[in-house]
Protein backbone atom coordinates (compact mmCIF):
# COMPACT_ATOMS: atom_id res chain seq x y z
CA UNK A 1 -25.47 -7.87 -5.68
CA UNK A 2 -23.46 -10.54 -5.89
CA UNK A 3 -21.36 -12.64 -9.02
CA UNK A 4 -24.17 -14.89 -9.98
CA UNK A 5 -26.43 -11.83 -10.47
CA UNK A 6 -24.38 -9.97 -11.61
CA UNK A 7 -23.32 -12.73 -14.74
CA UNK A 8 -27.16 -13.09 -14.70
CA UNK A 9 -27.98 -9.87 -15.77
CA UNK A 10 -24.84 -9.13 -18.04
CA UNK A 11 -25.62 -12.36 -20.14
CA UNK A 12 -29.61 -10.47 -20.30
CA UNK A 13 -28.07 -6.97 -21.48
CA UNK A 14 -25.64 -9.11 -24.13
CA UNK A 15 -28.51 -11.14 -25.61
CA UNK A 16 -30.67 -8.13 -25.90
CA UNK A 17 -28.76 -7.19 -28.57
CA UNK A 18 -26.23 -4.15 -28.96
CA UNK A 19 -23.58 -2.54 -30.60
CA UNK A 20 -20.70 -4.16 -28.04
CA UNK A 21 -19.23 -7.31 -30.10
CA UNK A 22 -15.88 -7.73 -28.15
CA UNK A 23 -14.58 -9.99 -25.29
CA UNK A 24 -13.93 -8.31 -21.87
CA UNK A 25 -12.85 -10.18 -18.96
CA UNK A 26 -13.21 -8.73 -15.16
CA UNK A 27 -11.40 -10.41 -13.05
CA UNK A 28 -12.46 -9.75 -9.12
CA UNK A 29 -9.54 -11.67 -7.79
CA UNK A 30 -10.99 -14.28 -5.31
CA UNK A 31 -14.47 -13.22 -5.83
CA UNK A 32 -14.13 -14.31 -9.72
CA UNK A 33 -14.27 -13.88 -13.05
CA UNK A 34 -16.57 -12.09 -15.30
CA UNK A 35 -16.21 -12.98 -19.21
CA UNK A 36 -18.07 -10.63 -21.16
CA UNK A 37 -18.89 -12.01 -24.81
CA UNK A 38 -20.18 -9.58 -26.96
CA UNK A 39 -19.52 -11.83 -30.22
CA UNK A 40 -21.51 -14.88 -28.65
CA UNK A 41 -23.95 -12.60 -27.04
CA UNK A 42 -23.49 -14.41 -23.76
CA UNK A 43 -21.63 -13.77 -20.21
CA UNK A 44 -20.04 -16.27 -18.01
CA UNK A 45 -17.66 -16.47 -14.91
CA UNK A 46 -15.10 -18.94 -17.37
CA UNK A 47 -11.61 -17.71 -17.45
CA UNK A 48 -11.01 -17.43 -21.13
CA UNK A 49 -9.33 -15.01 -23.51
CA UNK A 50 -10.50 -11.66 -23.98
CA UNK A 51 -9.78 -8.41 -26.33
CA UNK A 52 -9.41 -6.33 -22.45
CA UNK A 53 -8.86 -7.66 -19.04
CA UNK A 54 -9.34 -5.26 -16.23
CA UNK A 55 -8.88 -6.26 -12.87
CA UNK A 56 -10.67 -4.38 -9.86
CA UNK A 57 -11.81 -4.88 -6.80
CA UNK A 58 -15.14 -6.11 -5.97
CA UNK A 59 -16.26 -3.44 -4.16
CA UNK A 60 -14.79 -0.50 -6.07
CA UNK A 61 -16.72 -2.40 -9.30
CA UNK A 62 -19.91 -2.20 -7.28
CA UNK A 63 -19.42 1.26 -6.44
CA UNK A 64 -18.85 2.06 -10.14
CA UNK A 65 -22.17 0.23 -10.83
CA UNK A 66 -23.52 2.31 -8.65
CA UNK A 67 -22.10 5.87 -9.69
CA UNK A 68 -20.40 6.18 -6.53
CA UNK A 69 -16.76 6.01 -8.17
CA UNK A 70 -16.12 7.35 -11.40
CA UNK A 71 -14.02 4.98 -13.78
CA UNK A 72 -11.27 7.67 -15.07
CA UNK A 73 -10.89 8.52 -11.51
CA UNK A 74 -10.84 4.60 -10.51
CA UNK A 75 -8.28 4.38 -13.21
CA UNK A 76 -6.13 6.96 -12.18
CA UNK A 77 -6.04 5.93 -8.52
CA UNK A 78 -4.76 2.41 -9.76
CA UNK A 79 -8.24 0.86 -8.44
CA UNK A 80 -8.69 -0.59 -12.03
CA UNK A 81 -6.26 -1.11 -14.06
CA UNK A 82 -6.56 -2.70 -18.18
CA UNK A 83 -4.86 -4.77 -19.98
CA UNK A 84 -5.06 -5.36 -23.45
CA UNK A 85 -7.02 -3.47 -25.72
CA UNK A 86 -8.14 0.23 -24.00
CA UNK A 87 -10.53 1.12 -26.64
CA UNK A 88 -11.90 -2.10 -26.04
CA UNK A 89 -12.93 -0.97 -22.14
CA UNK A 90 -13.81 2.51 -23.18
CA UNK A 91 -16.67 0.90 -25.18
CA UNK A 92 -18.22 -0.91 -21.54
CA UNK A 93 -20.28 2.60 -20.84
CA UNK A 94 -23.71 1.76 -22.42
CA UNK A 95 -23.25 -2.11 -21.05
CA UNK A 96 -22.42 -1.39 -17.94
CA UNK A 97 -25.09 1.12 -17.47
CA UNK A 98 -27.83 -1.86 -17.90
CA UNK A 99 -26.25 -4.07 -14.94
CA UNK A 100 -27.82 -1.67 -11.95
């Protein structure tokens, strides 16, 4: 998978509707950007402000797609790291689960 389908299918799983009504930013260093806009019901690769940035790697993301890595461990490691509002990424789970 790459960026584009990945945005594709996050902006799919955000206008289905859903409980997640925050702004998250991934940021994939040179790969890109990932806004997440749960208010707007939209996703886009802008660089704008969010509630929770977390930066990772584009493969360790995939690999957490994938169930491959587990996010507290990821965390722990350093391999992701958040910043601004934690609760704010603890609340990705059911989202993220619809981008595989």
């Amino acid at each position: 998978m790459d960026l584009a389908t990945l945005t594709a299918k996050a902006s799919e799983a955000l206008s289905a509707g859903g409980d997640f009504n925050k702004v998250v930013k991934f940021d994939f260093g040179s790969i890109g950007k990932l806004l997440l806009d749960g208010v707007n019901g939209k996703a886009t690769n802008e660089d704008g402000d969010a509630d929770a940035t977390i930066s990772v790697d584009w493969d360790d993301f995939t690999s957490l797609l994938q169930g491959k890595l587990d996010p507290t461990m990821a965390f722990m490691q350093g391999k992701l790291k958040v910043a601004g509002d934690m609760s704010v990424a603890m609340k990705l789970q059911s989202l993220l689960s619809k981008l595989t």
